[in-house]
PDB file of N, CA and C in Angstrom:
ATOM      1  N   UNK A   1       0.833  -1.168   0.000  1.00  0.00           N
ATOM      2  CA  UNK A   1       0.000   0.000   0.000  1.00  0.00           C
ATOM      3  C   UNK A   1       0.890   1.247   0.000  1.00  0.00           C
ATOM      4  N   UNK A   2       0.287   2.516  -0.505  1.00  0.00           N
ATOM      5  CA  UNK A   2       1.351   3.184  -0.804  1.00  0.00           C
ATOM      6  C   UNK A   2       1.467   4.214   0.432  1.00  0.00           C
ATOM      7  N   UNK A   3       2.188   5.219   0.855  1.00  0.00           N
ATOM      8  CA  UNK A   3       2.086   6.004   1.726  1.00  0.00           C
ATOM      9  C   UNK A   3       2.371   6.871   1.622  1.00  0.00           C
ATOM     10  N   UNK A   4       1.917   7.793   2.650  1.00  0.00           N
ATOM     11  CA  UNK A   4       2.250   9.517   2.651  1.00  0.00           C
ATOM     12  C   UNK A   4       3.078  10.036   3.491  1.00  0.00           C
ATOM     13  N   UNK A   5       4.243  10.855   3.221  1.00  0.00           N
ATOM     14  CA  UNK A   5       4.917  11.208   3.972  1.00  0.00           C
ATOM     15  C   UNK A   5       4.594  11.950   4.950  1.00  0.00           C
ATOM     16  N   UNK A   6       4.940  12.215   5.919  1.00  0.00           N
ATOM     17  CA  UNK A   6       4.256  12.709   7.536  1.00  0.00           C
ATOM     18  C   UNK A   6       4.580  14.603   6.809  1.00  0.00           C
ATOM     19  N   UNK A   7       5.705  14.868   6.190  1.00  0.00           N
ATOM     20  CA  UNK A   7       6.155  15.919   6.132  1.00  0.00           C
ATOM     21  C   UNK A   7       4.372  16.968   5.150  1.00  0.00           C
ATOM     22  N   UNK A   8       4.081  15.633   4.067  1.00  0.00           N
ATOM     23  CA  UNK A   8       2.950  16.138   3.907  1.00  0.00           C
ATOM     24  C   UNK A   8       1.705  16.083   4.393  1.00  0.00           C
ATOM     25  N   UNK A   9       1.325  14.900   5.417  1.00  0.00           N
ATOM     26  CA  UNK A   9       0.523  15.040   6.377  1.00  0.00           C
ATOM     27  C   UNK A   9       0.002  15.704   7.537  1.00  0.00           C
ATOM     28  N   UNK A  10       1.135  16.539   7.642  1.00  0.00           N
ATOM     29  CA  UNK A  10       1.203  17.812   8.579  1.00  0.00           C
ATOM     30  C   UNK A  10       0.557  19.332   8.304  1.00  0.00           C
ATOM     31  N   UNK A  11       0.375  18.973   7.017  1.00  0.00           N
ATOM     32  CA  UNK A  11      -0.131  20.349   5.927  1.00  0.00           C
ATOM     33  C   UNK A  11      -1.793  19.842   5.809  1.00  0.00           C
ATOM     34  N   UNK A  12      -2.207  19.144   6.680  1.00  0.00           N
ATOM     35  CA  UNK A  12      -3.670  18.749   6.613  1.00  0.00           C
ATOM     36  C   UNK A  12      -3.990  19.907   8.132  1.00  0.00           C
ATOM     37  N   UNK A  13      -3.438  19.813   8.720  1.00  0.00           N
ATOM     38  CA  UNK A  13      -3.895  20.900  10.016  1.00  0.00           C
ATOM     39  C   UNK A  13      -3.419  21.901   9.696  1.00  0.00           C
ATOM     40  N   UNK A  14      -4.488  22.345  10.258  1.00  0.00           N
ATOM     41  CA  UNK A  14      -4.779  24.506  10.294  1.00  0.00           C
ATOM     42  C   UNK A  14      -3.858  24.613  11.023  1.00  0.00           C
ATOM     43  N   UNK A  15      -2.588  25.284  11.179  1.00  0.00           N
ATOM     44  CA  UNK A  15      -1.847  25.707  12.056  1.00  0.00           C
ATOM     45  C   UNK A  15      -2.541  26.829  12.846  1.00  0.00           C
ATOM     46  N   UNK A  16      -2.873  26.966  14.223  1.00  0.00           N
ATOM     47  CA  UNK A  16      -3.342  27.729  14.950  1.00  0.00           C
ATOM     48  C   UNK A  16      -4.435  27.553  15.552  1.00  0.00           C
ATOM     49  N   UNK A  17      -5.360  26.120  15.242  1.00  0.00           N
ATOM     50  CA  UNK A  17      -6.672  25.943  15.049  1.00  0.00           C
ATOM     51  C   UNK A  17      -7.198  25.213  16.521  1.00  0.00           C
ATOM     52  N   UNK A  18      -6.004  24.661  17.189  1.00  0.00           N
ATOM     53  CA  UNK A  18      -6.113  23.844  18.193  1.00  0.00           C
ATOM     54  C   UNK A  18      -6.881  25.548  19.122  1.00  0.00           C
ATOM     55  N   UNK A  19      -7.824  25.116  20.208  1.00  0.00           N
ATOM     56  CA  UNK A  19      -7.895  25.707  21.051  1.00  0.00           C
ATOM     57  C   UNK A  19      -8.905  24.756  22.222  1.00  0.00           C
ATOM     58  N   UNK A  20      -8.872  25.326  23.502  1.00  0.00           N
ATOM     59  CA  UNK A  20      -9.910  25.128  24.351  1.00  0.00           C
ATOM     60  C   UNK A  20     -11.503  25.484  23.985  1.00  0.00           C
ATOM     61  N   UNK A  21     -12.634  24.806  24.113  1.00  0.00           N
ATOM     62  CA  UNK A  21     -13.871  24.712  24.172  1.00  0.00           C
ATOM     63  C   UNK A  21     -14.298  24.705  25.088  1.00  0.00           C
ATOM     64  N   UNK A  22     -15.736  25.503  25.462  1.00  0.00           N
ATOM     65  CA  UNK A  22     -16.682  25.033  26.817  1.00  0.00           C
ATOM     66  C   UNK A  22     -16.659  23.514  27.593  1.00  0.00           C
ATOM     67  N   UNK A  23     -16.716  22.641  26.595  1.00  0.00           N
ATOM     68  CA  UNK A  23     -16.725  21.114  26.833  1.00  0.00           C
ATOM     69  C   UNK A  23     -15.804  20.363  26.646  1.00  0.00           C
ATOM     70  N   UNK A  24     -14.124  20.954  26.262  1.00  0.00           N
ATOM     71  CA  UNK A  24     -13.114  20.243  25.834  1.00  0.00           C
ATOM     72  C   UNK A  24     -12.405  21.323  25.026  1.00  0.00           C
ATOM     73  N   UNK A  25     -12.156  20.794  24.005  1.00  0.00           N
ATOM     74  CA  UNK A  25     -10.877  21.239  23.132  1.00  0.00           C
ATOM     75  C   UNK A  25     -11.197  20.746  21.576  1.00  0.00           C
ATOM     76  N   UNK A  26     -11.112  21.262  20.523  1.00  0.00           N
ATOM     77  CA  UNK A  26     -10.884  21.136  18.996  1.00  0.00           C
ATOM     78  C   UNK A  26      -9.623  21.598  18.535  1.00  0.00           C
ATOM     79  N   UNK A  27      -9.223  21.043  16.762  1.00  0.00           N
ATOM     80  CA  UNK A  27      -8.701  21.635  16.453  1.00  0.00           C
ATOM     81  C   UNK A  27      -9.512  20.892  14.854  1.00  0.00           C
ATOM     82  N   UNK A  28      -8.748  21.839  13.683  1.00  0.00           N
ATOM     83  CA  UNK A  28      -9.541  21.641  12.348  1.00  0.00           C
ATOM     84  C   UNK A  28      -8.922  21.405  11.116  1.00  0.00           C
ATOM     85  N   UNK A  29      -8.800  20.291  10.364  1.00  0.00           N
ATOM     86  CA  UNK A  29      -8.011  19.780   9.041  1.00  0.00           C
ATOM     87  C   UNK A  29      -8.691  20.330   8.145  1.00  0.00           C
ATOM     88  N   UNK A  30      -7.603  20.496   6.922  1.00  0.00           N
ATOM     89  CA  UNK A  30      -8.618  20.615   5.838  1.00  0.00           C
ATOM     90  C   UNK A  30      -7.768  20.264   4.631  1.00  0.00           C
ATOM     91  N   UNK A  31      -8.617  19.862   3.694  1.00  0.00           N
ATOM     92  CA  UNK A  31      -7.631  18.555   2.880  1.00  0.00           C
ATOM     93  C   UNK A  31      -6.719  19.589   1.999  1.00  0.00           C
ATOM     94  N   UNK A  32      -5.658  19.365   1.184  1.00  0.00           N
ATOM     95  CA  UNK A  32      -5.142  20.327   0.598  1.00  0.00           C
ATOM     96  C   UNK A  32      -4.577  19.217  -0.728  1.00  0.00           C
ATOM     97  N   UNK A  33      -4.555  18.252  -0.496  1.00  0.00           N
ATOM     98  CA  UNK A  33      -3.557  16.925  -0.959  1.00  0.00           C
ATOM     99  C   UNK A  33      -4.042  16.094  -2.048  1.00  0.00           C
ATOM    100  N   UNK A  34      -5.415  15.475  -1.695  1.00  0.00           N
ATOM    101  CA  UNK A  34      -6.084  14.865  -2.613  1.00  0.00           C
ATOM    102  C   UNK A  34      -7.572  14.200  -1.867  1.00  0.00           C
ATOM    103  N   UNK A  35      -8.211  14.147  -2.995  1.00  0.00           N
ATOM    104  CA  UNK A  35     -10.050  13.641  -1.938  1.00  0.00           C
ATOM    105  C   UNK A  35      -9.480  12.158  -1.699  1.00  0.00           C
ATOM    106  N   UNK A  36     -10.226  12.584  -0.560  1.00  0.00           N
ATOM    107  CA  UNK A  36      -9.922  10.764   0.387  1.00  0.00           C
ATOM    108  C   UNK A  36     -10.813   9.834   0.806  1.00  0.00           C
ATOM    109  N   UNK A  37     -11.465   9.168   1.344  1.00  0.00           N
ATOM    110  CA  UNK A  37     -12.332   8.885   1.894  1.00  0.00           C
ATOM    111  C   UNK A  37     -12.101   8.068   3.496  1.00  0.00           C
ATOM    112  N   UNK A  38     -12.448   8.755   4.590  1.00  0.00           N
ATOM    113  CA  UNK A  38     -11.863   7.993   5.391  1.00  0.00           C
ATOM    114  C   UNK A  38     -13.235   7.417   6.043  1.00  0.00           C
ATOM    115  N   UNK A  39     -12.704   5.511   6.561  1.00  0.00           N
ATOM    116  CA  UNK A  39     -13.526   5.078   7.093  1.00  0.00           C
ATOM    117  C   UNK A  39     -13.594   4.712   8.414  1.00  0.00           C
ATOM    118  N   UNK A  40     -12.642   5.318   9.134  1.00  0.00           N
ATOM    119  CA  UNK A  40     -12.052   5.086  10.628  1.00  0.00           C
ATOM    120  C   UNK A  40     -12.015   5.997  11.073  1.00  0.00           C
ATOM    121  N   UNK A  41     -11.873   6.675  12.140  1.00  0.00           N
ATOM    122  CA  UNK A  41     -11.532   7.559  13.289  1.00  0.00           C
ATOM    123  C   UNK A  41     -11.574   7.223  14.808  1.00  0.00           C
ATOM    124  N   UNK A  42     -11.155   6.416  14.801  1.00  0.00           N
ATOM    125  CA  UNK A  42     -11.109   5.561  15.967  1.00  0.00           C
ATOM    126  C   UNK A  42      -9.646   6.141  17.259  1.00  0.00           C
ATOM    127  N   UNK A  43      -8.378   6.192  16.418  1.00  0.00           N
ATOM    128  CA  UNK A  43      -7.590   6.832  17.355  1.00  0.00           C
ATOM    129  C   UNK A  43      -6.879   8.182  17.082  1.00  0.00           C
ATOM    130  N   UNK A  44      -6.795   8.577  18.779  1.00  0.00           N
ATOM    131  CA  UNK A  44      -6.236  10.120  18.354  1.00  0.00           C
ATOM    132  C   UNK A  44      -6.086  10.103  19.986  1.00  0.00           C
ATOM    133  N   UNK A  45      -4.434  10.219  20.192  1.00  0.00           N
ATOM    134  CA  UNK A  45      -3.570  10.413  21.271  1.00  0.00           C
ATOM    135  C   UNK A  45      -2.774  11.696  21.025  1.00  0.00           C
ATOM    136  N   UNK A  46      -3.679  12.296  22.918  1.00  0.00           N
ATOM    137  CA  UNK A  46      -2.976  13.955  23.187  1.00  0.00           C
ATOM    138  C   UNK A  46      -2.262  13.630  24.168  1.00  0.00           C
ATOM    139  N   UNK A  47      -0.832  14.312  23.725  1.00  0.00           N
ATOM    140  CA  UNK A  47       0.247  14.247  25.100  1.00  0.00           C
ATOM    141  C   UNK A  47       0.391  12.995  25.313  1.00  0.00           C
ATOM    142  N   UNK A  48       0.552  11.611  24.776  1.00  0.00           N
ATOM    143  CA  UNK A  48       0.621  10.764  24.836  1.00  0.00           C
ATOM    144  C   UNK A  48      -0.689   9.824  25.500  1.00  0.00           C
ATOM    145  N   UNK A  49      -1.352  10.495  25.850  1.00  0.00           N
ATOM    146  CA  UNK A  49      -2.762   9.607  26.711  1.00  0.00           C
ATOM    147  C   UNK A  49      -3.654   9.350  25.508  1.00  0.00           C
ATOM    148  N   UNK A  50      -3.805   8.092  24.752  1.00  0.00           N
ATOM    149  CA  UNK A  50      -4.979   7.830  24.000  1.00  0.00           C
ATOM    150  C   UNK A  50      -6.276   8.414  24.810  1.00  0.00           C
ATOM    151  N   UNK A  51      -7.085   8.752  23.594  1.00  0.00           N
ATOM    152  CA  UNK A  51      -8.635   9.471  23.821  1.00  0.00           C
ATOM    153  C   UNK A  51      -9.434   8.287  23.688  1.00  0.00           C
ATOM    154  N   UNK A  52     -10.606   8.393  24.480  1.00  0.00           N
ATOM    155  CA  UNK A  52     -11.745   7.326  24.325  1.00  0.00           C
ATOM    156  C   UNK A  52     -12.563   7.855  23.178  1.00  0.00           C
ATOM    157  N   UNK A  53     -12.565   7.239  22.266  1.00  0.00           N
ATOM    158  CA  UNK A  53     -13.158   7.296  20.879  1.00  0.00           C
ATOM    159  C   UNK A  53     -14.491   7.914  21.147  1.00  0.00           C
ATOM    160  N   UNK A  54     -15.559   7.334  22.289  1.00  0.00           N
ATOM    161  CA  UNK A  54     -16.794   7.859  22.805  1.00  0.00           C
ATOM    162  C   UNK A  54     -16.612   9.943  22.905  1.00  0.00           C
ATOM    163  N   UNK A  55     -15.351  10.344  22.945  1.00  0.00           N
ATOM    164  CA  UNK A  55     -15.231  11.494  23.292  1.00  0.00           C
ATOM    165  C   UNK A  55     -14.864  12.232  21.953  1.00  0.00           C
ATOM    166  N   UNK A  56     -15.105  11.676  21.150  1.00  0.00           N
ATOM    167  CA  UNK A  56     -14.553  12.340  19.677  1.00  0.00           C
ATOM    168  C   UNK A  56     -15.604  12.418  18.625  1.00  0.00           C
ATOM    169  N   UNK A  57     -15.608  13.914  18.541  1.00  0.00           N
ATOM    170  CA  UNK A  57     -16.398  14.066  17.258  1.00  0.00           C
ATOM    171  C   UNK A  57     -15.988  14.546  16.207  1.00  0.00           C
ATOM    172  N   UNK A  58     -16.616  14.525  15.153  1.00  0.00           N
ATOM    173  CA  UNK A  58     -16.425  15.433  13.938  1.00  0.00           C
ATOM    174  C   UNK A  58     -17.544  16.036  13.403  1.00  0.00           C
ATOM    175  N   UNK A  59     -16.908  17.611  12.739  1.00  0.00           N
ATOM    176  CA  UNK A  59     -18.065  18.482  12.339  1.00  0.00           C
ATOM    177  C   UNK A  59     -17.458  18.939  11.034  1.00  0.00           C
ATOM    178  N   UNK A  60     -18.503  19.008   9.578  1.00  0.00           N
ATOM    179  CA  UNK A  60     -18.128  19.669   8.885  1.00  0.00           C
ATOM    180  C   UNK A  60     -19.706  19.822   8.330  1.00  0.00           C
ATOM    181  N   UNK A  61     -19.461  20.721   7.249  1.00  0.00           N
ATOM    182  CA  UNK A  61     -20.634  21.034   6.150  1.00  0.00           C
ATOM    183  C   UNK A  61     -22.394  21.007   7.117  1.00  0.00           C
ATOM    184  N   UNK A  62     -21.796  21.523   8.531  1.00  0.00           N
ATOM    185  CA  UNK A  62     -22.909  22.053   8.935  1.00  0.00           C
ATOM    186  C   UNK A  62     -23.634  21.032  10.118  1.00  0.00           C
ATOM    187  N   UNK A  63     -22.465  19.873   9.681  1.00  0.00           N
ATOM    188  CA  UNK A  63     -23.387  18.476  10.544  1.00  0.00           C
ATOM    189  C   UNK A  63     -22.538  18.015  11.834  1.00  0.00           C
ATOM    190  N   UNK A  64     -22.703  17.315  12.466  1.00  0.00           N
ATOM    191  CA  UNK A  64     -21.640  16.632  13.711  1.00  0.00           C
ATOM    192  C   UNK A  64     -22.122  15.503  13.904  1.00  0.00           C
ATOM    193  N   UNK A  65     -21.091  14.574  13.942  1.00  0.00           N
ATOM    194  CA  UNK A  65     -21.862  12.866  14.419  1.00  0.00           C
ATOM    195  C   UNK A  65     -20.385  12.402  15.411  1.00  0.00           C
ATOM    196  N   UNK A  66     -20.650  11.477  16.114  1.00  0.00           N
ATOM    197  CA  UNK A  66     -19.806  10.994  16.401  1.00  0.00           C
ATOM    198  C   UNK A  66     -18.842  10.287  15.890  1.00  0.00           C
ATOM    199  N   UNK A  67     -17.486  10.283  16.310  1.00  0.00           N
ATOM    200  CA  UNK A  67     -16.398   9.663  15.864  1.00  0.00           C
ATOM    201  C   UNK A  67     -16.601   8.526  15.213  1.00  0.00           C
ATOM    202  N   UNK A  68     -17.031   7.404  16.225  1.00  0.00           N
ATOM    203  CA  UNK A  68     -17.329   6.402  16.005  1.00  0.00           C
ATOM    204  C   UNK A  68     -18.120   6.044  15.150  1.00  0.00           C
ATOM    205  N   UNK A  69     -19.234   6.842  14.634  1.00  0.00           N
ATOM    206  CA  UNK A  69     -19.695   6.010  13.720  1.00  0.00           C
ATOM    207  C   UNK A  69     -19.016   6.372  12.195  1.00  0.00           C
ATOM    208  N   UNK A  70     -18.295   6.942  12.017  1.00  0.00           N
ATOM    209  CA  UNK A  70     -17.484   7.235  10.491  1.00  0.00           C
ATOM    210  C   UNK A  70     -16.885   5.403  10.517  1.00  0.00           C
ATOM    211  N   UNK A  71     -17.171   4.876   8.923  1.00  0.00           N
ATOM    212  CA  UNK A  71     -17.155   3.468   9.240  1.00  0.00           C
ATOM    213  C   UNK A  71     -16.904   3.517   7.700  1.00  0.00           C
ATOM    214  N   UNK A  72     -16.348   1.867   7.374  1.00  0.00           N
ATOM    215  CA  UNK A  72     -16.892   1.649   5.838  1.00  0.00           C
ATOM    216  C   UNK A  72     -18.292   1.784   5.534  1.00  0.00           C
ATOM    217  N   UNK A  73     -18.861   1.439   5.996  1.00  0.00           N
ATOM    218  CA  UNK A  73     -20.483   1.580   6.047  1.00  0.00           C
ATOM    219  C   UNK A  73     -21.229   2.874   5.958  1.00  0.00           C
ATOM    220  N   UNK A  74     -20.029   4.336   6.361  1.00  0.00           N
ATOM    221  CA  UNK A  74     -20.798   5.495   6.652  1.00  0.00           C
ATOM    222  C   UNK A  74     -19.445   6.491   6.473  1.00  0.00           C
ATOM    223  N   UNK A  75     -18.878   6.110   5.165  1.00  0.00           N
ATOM    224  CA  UNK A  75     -17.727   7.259   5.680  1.00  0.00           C
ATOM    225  C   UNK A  75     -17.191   8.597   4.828  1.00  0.00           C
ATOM    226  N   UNK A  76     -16.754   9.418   5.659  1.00  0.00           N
ATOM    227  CA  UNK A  76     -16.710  10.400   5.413  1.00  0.00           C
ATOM    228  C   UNK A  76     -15.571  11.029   4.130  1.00  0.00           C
ATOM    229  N   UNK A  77     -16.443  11.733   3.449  1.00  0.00           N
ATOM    230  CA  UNK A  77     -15.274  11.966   2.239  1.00  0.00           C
ATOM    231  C   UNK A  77     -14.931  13.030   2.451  1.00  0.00           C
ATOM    232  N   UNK A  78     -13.633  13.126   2.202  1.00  0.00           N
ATOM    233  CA  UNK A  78     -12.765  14.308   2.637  1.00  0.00           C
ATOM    234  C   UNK A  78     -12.652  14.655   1.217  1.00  0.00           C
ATOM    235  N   UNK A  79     -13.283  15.424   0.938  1.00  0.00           N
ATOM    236  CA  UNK A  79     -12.975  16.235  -0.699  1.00  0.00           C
ATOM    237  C   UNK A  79     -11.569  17.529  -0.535  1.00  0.00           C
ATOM    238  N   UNK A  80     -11.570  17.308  -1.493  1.00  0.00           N
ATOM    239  CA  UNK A  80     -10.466  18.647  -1.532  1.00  0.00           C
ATOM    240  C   UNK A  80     -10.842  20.146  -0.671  1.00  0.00           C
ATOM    241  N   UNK A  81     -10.118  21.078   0.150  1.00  0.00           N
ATOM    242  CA  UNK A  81     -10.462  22.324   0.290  1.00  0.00           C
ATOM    243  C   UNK A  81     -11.685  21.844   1.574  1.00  0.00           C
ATOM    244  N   UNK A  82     -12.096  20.701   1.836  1.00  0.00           N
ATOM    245  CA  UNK A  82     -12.843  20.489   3.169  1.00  0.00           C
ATOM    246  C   UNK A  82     -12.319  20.441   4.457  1.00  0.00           C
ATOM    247  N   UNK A  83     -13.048  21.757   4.520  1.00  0.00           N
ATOM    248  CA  UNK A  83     -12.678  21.693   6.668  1.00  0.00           C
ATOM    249  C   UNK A  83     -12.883  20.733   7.776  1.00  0.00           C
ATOM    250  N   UNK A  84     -12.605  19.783   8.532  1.00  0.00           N
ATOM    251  CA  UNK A  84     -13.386  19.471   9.307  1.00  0.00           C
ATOM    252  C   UNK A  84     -12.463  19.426  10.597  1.00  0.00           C
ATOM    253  N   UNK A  85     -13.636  20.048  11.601  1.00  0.00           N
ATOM    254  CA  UNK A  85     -13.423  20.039  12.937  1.00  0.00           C
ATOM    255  C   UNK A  85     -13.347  18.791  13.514  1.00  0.00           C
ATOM    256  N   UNK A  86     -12.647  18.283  14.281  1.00  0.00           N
ATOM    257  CA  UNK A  86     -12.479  17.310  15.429  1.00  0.00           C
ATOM    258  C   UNK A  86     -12.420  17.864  17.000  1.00  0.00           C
ATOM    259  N   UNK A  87     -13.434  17.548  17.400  1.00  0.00           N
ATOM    260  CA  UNK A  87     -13.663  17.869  18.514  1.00  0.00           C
ATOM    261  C   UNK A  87     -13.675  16.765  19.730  1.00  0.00           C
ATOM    262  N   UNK A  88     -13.325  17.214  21.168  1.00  0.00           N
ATOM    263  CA  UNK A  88     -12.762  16.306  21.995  1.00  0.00           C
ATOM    264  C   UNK A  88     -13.664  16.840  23.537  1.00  0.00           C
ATOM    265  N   UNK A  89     -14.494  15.542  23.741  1.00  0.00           N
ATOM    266  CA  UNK A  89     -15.755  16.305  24.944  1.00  0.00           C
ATOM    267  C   UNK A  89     -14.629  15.742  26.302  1.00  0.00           C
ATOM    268  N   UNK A  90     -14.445  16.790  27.275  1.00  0.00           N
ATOM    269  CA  UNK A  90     -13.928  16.585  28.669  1.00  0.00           C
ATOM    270  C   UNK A  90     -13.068  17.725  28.978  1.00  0.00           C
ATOM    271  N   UNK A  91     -12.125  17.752  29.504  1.00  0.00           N
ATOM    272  CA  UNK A  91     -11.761  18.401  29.916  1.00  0.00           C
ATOM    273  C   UNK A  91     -10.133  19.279  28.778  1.00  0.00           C
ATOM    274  N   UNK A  92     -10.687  20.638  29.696  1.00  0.00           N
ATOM    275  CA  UNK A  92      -9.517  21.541  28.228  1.00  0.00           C
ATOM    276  C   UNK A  92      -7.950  21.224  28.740  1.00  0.00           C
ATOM    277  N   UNK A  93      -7.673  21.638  27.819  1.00  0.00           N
ATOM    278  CA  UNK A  93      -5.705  21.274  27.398  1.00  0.00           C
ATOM    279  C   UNK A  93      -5.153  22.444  28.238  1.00  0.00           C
ATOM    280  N   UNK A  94      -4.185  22.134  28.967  1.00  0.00           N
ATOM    281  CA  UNK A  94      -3.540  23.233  29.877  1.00  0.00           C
ATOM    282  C   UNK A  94      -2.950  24.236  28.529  1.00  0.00           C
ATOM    283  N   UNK A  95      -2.775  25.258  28.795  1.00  0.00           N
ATOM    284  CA  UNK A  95      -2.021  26.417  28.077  1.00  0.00           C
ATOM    285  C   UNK A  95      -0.662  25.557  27.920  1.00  0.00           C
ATOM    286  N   UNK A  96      -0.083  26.068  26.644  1.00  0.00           N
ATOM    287  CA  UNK A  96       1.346  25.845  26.028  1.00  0.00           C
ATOM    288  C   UNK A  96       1.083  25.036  24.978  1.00  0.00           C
ATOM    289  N   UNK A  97       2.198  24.561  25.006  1.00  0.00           N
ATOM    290  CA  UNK A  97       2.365  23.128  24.001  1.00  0.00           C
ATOM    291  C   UNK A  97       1.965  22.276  23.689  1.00  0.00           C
ATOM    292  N   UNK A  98       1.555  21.221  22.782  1.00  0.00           N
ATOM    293  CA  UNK A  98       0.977  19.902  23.358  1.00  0.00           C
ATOM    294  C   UNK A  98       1.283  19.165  21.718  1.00  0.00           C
ATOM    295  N   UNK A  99       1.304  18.079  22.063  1.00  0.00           N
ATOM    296  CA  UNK A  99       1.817  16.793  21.008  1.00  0.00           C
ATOM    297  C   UNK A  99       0.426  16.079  20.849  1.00  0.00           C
ATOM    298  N   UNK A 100      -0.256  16.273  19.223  1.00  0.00           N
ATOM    299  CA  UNK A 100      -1.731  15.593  18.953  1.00  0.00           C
ATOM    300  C   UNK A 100      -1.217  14.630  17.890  1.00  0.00           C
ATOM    301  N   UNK A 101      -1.727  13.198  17.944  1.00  0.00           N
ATOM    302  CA  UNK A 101      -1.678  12.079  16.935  1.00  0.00           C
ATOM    303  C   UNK A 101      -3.308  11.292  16.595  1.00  0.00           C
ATOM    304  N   UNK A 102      -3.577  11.734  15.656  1.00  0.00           N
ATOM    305  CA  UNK A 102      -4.640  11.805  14.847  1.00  0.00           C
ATOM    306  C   UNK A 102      -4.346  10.237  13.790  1.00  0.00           C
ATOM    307  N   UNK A 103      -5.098   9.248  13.445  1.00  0.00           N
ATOM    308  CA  UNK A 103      -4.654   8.405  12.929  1.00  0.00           C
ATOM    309  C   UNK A 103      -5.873   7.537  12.431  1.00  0.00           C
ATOM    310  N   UNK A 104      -5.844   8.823  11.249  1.00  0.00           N
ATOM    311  CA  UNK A 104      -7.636   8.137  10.564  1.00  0.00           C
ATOM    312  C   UNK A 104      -7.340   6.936   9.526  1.00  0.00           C
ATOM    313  N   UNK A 105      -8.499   5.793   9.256  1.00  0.00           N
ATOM    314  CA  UNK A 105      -7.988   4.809   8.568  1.00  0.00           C
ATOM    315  C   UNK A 105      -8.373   5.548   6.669  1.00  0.00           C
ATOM    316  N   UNK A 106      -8.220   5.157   5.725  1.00  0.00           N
ATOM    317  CA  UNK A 106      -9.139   5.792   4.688  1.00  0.00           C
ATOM    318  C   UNK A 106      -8.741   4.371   3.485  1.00  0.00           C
ATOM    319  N   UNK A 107      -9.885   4.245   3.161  1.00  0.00           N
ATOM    320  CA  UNK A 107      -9.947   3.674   1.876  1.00  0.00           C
ATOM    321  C   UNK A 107      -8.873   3.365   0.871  1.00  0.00           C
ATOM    322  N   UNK A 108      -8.109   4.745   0.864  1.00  0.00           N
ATOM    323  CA  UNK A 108      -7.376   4.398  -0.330  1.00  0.00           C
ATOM    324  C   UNK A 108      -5.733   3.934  -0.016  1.00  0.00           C
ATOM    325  N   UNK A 109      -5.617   4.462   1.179  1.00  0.00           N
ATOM    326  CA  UNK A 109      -4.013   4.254   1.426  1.00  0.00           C
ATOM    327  C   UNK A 109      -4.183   3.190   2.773  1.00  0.00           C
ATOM    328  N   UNK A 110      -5.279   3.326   4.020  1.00  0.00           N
ATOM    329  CA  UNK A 110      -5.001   2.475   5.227  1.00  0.00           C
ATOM    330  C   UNK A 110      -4.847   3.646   5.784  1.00  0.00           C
ATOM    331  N   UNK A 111      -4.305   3.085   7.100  1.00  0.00           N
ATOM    332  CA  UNK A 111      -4.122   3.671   8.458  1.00  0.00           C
ATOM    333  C   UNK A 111      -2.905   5.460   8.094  1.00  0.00           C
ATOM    334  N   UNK A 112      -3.465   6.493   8.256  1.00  0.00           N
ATOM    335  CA  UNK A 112      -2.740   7.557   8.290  1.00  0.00           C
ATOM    336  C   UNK A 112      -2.259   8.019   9.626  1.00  0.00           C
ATOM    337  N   UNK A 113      -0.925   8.285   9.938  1.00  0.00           N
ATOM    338  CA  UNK A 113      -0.432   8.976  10.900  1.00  0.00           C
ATOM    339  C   UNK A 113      -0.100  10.651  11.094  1.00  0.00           C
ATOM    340  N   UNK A 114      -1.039  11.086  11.674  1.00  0.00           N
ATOM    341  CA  UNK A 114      -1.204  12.572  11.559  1.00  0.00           C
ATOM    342  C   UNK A 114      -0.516  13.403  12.160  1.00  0.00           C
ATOM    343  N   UNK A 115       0.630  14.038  12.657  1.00  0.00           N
ATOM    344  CA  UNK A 115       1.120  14.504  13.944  1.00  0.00           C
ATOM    345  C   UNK A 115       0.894  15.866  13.559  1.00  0.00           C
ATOM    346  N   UNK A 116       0.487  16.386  15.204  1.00  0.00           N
ATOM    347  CA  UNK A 116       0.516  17.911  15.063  1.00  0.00           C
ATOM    348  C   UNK A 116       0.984  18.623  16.038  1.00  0.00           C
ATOM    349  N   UNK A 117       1.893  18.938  16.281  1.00  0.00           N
ATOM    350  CA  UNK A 117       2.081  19.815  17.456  1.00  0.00           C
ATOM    351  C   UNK A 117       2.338  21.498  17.265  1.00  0.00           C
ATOM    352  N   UNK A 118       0.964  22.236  18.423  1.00  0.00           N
ATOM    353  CA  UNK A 118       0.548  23.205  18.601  1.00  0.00           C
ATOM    354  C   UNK A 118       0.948  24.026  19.610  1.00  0.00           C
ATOM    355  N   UNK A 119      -0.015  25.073  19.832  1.00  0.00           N
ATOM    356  CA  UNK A 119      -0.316  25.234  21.415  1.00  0.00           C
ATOM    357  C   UNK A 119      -1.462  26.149  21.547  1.00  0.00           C
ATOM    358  N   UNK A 120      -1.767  25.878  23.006  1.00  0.00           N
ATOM    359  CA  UNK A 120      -3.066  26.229  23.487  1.00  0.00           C
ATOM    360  C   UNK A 120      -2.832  27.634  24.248  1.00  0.00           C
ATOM    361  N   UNK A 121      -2.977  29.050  23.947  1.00  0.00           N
ATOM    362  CA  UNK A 121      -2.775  30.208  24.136  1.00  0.00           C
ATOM    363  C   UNK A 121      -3.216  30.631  25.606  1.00  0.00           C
TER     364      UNK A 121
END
C-alpha cells in the first residue's frame, strides 16, 4: 500500500486551530492533498494519553456525528479544500504546548499517521 509522507501530512492541520472549548478542546483539518475517503476515526492520542473514541467528534458542512460512527459503512469523504473540525468532549488542554496524533484509517491508502504539534494560548 502506498504512503504519505508525515512531512505532507502535517499540511492537513490549520496551524493555529487547536484551542480550548466550553466542553473540551478542537482543532480543524482541511484537505489540501487529494479527496480521500476515510472510514475510521477511531484513534487520536494527546500528550501521549490515547482518547476514548466515545469522546470524539467530527463536524463539517454544517453536521456533527460521532467519531465512532465514520465506518466503511458510513464514511466520510474528505474532498479537496474540506474543513473538518475534530472535537474532543472533557476536559480543556492546559495552556502551552501539546503533542496531537490523529490516525484516521481511509480507503485508499489504510491507516494515516497525523502529527501535530501546537499550542493552546
Amino acid at each position: 500500500m502506498p504512503t504519505i509522507p508525515s512531512m505532507l501530512l502535517r499540511k492537513l492541520y490549520q496551524k493555529g486551530s487547536l484551542k480550548n472549548t466550553e466542553g473540551g478542546f478542537e482543532f480543524t483539518l482541511k484537505n489540501t492533498l487529494a479527496p480521500g475517503t476515510i472510514v475510521g476515526l477511531q484513534t487520536l492520542i494527546v500528550d501521549g494519553q490515547k482518547v476514548d473514541p466515545a469522546q470524539i467528534e467530527v463536524s463539517f458542512g454544517g453536521k456533527t456525528w460521532p467519531a465512532a460512527q465514520v465506518s466503511v459503512q458510513n464514511p466520510l469523504d474528505f474532498a479537496i479544500n474540506l474543513l473538518v473540525t475534530v472535537r474532543v468532549k472533557g476536559a480543556p488542554l492546559a495552556a502551552g504546548p501539546h503533542k496531537i496524533y490523529i490516525l484516521p484509517n481511509t480507503k485508499e491508502v489504510g491507516e494515516l499517521d497525523i502529527e501535530i504539534a501546537d499550542a493552546v494560548a
